[in-house]
N, C-alpha and C. Protein backbone atom coordinates (compact mmCIF):
# COMPACT_ATOMS: atom_id res chain seq x y z
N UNK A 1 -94.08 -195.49 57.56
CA UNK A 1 -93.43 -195.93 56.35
C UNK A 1 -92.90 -197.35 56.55
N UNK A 2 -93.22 -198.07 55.89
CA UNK A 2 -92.61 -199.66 55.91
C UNK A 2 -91.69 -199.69 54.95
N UNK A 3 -90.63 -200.18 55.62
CA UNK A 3 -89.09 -200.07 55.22
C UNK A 3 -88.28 -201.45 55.57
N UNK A 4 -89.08 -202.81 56.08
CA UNK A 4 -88.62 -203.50 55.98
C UNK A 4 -89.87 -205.23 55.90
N UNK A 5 -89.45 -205.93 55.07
CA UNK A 5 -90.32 -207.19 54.39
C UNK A 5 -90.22 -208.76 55.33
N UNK A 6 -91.45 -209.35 55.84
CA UNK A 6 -90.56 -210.72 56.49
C UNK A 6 -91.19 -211.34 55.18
N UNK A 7 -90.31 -212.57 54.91
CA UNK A 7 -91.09 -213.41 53.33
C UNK A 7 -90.70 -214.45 54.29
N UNK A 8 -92.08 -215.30 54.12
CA UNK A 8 -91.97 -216.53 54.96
C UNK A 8 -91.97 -217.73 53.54
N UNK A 9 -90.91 -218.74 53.39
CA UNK A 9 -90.58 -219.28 52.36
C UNK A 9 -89.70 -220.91 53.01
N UNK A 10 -90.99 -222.20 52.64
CA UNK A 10 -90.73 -223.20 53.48
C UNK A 10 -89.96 -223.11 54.88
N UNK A 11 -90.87 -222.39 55.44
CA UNK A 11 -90.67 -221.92 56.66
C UNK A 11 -89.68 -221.18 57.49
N UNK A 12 -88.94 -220.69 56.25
CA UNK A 12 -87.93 -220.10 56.85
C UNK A 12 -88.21 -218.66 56.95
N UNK A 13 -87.95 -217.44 57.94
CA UNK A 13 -88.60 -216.26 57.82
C UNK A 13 -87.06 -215.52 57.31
N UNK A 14 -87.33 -214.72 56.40
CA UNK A 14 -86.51 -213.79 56.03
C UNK A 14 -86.62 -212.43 55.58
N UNK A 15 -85.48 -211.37 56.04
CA UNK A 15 -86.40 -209.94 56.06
C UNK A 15 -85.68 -209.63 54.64
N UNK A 16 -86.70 -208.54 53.70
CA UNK A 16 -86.16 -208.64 52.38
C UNK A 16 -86.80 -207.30 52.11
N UNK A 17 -86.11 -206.30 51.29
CA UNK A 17 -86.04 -204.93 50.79
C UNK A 17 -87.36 -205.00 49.97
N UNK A 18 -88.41 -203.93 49.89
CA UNK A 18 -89.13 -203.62 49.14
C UNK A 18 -88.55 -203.95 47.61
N UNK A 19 -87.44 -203.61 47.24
CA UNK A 19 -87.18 -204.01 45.71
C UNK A 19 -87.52 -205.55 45.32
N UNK A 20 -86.86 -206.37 46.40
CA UNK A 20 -86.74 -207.81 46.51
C UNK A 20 -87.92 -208.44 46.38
N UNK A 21 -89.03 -207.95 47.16
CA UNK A 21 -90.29 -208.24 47.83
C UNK A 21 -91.09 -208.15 46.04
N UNK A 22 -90.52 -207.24 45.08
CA UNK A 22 -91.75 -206.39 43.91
C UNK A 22 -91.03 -207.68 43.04
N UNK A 23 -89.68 -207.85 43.15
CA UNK A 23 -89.20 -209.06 42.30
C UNK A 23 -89.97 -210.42 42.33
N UNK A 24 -90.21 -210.67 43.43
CA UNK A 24 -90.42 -211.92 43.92
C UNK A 24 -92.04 -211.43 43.45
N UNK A 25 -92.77 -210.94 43.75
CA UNK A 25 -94.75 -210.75 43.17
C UNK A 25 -94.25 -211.15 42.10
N UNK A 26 -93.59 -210.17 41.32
CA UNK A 26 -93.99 -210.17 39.53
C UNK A 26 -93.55 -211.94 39.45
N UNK A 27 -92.75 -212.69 40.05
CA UNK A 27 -92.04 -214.21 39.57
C UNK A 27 -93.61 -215.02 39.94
N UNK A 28 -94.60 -214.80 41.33
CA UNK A 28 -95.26 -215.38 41.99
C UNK A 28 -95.90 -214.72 42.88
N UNK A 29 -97.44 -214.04 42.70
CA UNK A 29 -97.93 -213.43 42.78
C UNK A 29 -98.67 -214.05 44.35
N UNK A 30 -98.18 -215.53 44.29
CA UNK A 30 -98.97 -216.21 45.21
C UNK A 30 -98.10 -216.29 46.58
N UNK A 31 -97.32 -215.72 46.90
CA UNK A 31 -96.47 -215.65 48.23
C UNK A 31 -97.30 -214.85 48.78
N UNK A 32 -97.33 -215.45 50.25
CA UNK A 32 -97.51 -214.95 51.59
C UNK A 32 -96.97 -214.03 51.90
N UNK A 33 -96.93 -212.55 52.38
CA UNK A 33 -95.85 -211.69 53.05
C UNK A 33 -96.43 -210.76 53.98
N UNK A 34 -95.62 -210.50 54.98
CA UNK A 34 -96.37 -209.60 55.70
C UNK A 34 -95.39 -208.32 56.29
N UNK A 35 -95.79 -207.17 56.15
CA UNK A 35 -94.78 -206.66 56.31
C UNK A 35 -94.49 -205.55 57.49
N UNK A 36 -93.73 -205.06 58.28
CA UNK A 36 -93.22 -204.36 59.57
C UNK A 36 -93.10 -202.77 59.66
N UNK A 37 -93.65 -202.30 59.95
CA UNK A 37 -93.40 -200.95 60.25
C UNK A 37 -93.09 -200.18 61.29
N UNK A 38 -91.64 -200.59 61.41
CA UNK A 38 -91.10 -199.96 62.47
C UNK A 38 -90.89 -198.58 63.31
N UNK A 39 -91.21 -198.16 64.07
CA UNK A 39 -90.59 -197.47 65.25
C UNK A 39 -89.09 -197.29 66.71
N UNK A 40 -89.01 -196.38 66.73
CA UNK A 40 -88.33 -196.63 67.86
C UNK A 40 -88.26 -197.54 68.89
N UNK A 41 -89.59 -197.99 68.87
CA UNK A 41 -90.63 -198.09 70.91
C UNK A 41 -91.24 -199.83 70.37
N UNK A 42 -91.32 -199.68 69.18
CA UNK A 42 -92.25 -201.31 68.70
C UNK A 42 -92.08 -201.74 67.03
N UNK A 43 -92.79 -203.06 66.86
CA UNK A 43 -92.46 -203.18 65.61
C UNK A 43 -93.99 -203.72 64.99
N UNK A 44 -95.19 -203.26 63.89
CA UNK A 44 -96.37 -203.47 63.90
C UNK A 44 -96.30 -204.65 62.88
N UNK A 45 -96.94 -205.56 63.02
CA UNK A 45 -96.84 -206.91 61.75
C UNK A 45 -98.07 -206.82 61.30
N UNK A 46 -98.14 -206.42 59.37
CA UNK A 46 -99.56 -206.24 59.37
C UNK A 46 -99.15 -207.22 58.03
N UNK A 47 -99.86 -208.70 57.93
CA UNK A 47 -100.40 -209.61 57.11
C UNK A 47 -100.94 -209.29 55.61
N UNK A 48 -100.49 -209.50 54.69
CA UNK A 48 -101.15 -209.24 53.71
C UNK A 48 -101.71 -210.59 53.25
N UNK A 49 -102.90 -210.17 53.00
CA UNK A 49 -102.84 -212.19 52.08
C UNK A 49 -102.32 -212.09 50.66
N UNK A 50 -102.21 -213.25 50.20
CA UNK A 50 -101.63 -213.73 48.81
C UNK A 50 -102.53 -213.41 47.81
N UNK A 51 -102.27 -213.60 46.59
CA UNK A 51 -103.07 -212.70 45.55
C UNK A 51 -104.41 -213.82 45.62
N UNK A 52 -103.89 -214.90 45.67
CA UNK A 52 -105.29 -215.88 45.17
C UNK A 52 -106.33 -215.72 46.37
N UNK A 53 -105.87 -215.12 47.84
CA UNK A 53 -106.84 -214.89 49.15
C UNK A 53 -107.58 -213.47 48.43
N UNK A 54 -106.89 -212.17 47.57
CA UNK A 54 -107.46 -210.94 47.52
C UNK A 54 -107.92 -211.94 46.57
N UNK A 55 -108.26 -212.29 45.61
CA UNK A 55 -108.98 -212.80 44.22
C UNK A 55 -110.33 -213.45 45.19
N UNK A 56 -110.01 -214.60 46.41
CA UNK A 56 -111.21 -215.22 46.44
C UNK A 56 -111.97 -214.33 47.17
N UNK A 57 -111.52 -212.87 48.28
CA UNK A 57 -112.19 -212.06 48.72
C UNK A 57 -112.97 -211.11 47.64
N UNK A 58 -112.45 -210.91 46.58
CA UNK A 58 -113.57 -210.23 45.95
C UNK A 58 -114.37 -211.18 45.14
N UNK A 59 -114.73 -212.50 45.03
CA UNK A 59 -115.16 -212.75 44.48
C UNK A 59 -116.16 -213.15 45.50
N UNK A 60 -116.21 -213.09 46.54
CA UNK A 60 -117.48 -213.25 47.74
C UNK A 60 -117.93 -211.52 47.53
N UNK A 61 -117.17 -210.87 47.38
CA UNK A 61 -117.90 -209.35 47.54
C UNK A 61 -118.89 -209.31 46.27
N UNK A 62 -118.06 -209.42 45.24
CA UNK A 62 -118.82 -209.65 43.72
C UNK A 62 -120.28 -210.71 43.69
N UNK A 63 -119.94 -211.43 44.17
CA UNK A 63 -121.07 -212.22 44.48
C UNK A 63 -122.25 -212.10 44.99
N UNK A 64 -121.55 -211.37 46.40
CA UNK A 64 -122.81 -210.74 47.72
C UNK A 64 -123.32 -209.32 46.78
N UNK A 65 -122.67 -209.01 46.60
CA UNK A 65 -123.65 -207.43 45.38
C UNK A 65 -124.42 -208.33 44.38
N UNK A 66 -124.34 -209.28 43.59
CA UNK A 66 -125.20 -209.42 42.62
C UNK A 66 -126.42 -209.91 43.24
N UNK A 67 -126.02 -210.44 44.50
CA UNK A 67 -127.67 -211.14 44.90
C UNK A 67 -128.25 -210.14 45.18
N UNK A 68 -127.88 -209.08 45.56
CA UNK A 68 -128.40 -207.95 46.20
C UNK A 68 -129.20 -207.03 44.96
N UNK A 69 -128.23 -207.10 44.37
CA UNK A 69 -128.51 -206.47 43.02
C UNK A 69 -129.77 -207.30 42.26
N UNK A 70 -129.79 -208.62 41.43
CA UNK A 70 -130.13 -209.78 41.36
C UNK A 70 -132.28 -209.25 42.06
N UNK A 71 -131.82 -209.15 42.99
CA UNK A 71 -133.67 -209.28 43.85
C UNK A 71 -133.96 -207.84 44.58
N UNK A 72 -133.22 -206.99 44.20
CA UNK A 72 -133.60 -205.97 43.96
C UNK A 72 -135.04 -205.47 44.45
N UNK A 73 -135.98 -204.93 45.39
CA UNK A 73 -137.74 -204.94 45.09
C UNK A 73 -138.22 -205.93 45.02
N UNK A 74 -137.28 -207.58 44.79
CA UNK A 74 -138.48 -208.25 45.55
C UNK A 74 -139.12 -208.74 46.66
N UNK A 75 -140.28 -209.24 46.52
CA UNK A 75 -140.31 -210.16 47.69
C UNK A 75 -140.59 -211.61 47.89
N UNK A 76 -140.32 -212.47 48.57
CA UNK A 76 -139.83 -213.85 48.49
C UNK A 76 -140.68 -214.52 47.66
N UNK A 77 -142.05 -214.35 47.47
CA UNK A 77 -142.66 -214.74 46.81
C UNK A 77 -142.16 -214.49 45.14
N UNK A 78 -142.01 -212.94 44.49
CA UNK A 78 -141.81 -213.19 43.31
C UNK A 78 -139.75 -213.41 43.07
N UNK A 79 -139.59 -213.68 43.92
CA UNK A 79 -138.04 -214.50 44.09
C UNK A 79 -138.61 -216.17 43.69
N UNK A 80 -139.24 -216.45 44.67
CA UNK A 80 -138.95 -217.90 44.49
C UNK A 80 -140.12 -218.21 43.27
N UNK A 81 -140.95 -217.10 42.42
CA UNK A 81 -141.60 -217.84 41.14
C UNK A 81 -140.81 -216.94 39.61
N UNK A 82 -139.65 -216.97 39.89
CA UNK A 82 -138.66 -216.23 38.88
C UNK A 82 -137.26 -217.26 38.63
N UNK A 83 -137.47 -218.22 38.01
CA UNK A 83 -136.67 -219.04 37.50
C UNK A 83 -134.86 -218.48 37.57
N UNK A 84 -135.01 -217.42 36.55
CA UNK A 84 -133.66 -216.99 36.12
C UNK A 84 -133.21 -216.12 37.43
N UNK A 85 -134.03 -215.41 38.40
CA UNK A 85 -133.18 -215.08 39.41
C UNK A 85 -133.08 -216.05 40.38
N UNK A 86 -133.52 -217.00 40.78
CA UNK A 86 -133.10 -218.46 41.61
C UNK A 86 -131.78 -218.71 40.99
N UNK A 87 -131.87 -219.01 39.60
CA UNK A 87 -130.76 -219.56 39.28
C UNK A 87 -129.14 -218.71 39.34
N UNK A 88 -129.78 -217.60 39.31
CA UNK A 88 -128.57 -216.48 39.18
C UNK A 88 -128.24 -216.52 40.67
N UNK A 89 -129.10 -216.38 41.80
CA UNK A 89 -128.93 -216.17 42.99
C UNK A 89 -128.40 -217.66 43.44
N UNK A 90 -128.40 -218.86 43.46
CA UNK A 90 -127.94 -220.04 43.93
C UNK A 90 -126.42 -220.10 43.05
N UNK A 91 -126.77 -219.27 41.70
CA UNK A 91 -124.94 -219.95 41.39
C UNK A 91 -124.13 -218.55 42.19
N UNK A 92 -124.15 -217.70 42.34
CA UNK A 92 -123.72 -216.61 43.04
C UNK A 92 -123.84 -216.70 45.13
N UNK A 93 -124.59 -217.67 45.61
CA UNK A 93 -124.52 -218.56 46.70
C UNK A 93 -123.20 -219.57 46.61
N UNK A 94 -123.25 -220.44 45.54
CA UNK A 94 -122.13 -221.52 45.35
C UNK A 94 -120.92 -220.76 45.39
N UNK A 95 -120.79 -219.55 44.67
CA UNK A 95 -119.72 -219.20 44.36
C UNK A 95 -119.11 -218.56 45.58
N UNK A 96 -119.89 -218.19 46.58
CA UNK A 96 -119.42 -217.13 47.75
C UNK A 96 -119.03 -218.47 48.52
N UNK A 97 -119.84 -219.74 48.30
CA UNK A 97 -119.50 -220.54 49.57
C UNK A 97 -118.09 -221.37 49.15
N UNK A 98 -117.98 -221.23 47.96
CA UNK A 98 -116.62 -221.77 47.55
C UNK A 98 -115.14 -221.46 47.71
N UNK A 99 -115.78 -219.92 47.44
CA UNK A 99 -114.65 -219.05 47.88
C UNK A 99 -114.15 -218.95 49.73
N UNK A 100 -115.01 -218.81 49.98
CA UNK A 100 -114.81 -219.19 51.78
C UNK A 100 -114.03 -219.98 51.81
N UNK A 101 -114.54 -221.28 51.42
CA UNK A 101 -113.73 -222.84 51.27
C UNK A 101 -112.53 -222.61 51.24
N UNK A 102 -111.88 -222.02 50.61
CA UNK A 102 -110.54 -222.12 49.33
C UNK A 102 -109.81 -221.01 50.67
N UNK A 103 -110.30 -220.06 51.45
CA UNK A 103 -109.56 -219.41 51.90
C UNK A 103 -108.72 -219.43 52.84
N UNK A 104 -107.49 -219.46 52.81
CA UNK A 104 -106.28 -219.83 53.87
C UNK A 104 -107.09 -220.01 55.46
N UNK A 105 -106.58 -221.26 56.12
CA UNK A 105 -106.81 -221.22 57.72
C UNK A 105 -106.52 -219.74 58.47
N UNK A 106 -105.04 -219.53 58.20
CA UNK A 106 -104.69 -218.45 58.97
C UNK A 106 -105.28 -217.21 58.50
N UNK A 107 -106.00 -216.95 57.48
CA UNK A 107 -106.29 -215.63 56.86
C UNK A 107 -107.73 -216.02 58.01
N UNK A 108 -108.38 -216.91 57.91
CA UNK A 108 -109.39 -217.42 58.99
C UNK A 108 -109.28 -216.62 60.40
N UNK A 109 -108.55 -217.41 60.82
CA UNK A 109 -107.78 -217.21 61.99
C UNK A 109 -107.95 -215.62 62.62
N UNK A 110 -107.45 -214.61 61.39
CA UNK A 110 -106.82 -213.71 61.59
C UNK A 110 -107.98 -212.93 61.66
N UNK A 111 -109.19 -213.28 60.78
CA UNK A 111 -110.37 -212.19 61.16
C UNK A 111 -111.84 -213.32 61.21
N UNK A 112 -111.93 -213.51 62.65
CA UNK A 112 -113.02 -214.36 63.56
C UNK A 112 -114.46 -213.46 63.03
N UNK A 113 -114.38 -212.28 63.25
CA UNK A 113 -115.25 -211.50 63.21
C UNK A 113 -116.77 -212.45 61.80
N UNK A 114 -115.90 -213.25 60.71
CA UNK A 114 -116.66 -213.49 60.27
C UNK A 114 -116.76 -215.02 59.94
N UNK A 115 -118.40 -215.21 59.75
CA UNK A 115 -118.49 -216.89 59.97
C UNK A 115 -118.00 -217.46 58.67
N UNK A 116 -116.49 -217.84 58.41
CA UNK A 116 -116.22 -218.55 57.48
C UNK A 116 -116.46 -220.21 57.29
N UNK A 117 -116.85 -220.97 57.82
CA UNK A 117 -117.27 -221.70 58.45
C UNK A 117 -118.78 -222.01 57.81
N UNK A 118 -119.79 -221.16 58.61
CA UNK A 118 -121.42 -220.69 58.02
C UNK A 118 -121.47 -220.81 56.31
N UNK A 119 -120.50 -219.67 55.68
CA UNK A 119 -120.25 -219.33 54.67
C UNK A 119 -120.35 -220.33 53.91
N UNK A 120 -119.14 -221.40 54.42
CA UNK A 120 -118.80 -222.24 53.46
C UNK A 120 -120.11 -223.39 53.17
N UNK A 121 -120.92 -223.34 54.07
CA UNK A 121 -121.74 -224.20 53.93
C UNK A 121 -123.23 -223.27 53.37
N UNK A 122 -122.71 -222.46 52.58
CA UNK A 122 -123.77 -222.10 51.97
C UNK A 122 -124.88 -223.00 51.04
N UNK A 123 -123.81 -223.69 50.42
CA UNK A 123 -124.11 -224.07 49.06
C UNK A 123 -124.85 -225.41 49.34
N UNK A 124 -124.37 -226.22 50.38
CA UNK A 124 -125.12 -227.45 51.27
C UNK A 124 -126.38 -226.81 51.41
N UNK A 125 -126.59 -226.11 52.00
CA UNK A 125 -127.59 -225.92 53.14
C UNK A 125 -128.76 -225.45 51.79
N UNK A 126 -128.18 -224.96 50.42
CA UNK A 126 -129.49 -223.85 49.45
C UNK A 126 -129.36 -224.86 48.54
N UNK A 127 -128.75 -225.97 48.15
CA UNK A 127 -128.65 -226.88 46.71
C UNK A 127 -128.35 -227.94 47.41
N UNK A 128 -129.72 -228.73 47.49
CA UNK A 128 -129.87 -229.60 48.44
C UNK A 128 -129.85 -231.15 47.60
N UNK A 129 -130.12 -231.25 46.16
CA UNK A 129 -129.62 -232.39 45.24
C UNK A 129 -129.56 -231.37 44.05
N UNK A 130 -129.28 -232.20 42.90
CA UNK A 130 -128.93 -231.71 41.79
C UNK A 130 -130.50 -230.95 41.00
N UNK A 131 -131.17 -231.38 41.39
CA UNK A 131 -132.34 -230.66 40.89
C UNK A 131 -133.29 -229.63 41.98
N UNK A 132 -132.94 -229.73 43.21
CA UNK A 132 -134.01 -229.58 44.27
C UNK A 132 -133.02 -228.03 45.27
N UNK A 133 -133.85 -227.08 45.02
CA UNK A 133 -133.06 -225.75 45.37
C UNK A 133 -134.34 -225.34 46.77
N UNK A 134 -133.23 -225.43 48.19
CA UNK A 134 -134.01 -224.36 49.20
C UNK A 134 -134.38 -223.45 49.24
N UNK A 135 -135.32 -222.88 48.49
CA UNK A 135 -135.74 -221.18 48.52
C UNK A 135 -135.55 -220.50 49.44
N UNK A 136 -136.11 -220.64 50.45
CA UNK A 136 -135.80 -219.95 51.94
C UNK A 136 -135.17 -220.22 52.29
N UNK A 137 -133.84 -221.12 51.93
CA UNK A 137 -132.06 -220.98 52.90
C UNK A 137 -131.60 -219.94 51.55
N UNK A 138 -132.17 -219.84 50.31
CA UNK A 138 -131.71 -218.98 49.46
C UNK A 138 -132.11 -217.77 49.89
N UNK A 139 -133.19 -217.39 50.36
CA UNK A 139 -133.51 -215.95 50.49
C UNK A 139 -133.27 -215.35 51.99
N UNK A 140 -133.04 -216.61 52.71
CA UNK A 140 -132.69 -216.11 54.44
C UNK A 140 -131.32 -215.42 53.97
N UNK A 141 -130.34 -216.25 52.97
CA UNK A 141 -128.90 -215.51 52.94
C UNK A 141 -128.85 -214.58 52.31
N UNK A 142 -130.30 -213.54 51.27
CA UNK A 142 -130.24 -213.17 50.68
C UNK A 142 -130.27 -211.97 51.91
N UNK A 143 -131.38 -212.19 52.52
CA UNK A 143 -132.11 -210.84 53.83
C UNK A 143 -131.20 -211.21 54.86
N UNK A 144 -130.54 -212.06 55.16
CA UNK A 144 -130.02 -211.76 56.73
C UNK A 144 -127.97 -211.52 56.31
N UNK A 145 -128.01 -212.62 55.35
CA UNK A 145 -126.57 -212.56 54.99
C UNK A 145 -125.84 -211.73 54.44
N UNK A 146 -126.08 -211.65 53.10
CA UNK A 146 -125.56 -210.69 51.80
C UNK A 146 -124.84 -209.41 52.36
N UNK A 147 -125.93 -208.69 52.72
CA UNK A 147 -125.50 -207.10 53.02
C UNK A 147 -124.56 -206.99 54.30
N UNK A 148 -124.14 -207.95 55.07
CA UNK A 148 -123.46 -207.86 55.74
C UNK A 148 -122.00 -208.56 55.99
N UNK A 149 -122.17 -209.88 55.08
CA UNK A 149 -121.06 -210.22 54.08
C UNK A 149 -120.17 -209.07 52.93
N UNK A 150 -120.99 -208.31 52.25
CA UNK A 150 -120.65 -207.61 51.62
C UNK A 150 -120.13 -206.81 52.36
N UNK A 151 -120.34 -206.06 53.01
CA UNK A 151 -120.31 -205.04 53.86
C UNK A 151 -118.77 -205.37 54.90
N UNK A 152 -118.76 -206.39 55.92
CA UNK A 152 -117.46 -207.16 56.19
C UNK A 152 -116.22 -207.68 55.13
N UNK A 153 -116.64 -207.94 54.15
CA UNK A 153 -115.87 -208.64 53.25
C UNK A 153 -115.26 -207.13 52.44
N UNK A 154 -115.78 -206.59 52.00
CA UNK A 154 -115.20 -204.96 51.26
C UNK A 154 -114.34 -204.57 52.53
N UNK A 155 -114.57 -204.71 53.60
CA UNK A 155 -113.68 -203.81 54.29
C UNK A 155 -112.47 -204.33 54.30
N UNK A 156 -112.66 -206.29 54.49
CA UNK A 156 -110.83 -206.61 54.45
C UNK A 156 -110.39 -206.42 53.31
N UNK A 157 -111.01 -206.26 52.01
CA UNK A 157 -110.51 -206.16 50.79
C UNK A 157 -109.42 -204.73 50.85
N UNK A 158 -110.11 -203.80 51.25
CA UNK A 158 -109.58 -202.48 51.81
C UNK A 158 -108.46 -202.41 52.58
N UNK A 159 -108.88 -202.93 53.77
CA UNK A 159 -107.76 -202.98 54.66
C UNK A 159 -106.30 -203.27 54.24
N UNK A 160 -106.72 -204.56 53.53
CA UNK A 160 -105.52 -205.67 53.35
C UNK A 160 -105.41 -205.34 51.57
N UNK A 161 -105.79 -204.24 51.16
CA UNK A 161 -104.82 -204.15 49.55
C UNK A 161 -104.60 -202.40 49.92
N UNK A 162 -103.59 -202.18 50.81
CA UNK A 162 -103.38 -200.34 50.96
C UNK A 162 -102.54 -200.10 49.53
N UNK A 163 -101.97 -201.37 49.03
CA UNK A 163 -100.83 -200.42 47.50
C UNK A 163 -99.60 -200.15 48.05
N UNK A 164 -99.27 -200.95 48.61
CA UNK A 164 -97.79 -200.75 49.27
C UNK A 164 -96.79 -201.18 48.30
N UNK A 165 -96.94 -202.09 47.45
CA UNK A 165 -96.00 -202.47 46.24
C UNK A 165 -96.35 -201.72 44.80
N UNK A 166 -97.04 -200.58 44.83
CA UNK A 166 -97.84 -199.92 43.46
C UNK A 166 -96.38 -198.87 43.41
């Protein structure tokens, strides 16, 4: 049972009551907090990210399902002579590599496990000028990336939204 809040606030750390903690979301949804669940013997610090980190994590999950979804049965060939799924699949590329971008260092930091980094350079590496799209950096992230982005990325979504303020 977590029964006590640290709110880190221009750097100052302060411990603050679940009531305090639901006040402060509803004012600013965008605070950092992480919160303690104490024992006798130890004290566990488990990180939550800020609403705009859960927003840009599902919007890499949302993303990685539509490509998946998106090419469905094909194969690279009728991928890359299908206009509207290139285009659906490269803006749903931009959007996963953007979201990476945007996501806190320390939320980084905190789970190595995945190449945020790689990620972010999705959109370089598949929209190479304004008219001229890499098919095969589009469809390598489609077969090697996606399902395992998705797959990593749902789980911190999980992890890190248990409903502790619901």
């Amino acid at each position: 049972m977590i029964n006590e809040w640290l709110y880190l606030d221009n750097s100052k750390l302060q411990i603050l009551s679940s009531r305090r903690i639901r006040l402060l979301l509803k004012q600013n949804p965008l605070h950092n907090l992480c919160s303690i669940a104490a024992n006798a013997n130890h004290k566990l610090i488990h990180f939550m990210p800020s609403r705009i980190t859960e927003l840009l994590l599902e919007d890499i999950v949302h993303a990685s399902d539509k490509i998946l979804m998106y090419t469905r049965g094909m194969s690279y060939y009728d991928f890359s002579a299908d206009d509207k799924t290139v285009d659906a699949v490269v803006r749903n590329i931009e959007i996963i590599s953007k979201a990476a971008d945007k996501i806190p260092e320390e939320f980084k930091t905190a789970h190595p496990q995945i190449d945020w980094e790689g990620i972010a350079g999705y959109a370089e590496r598949t929209v190479l000028d304004t008219s001229v799209i890499n098919y095969e950096m589009a469809w390598r992230i489609r077969e090697e990336d996606a399902s395992l982005l998705l797959e990593q990325v749902s789980a911190l979504t999980n992890e890190n939204n248990p409903g502790y303020l619901h």
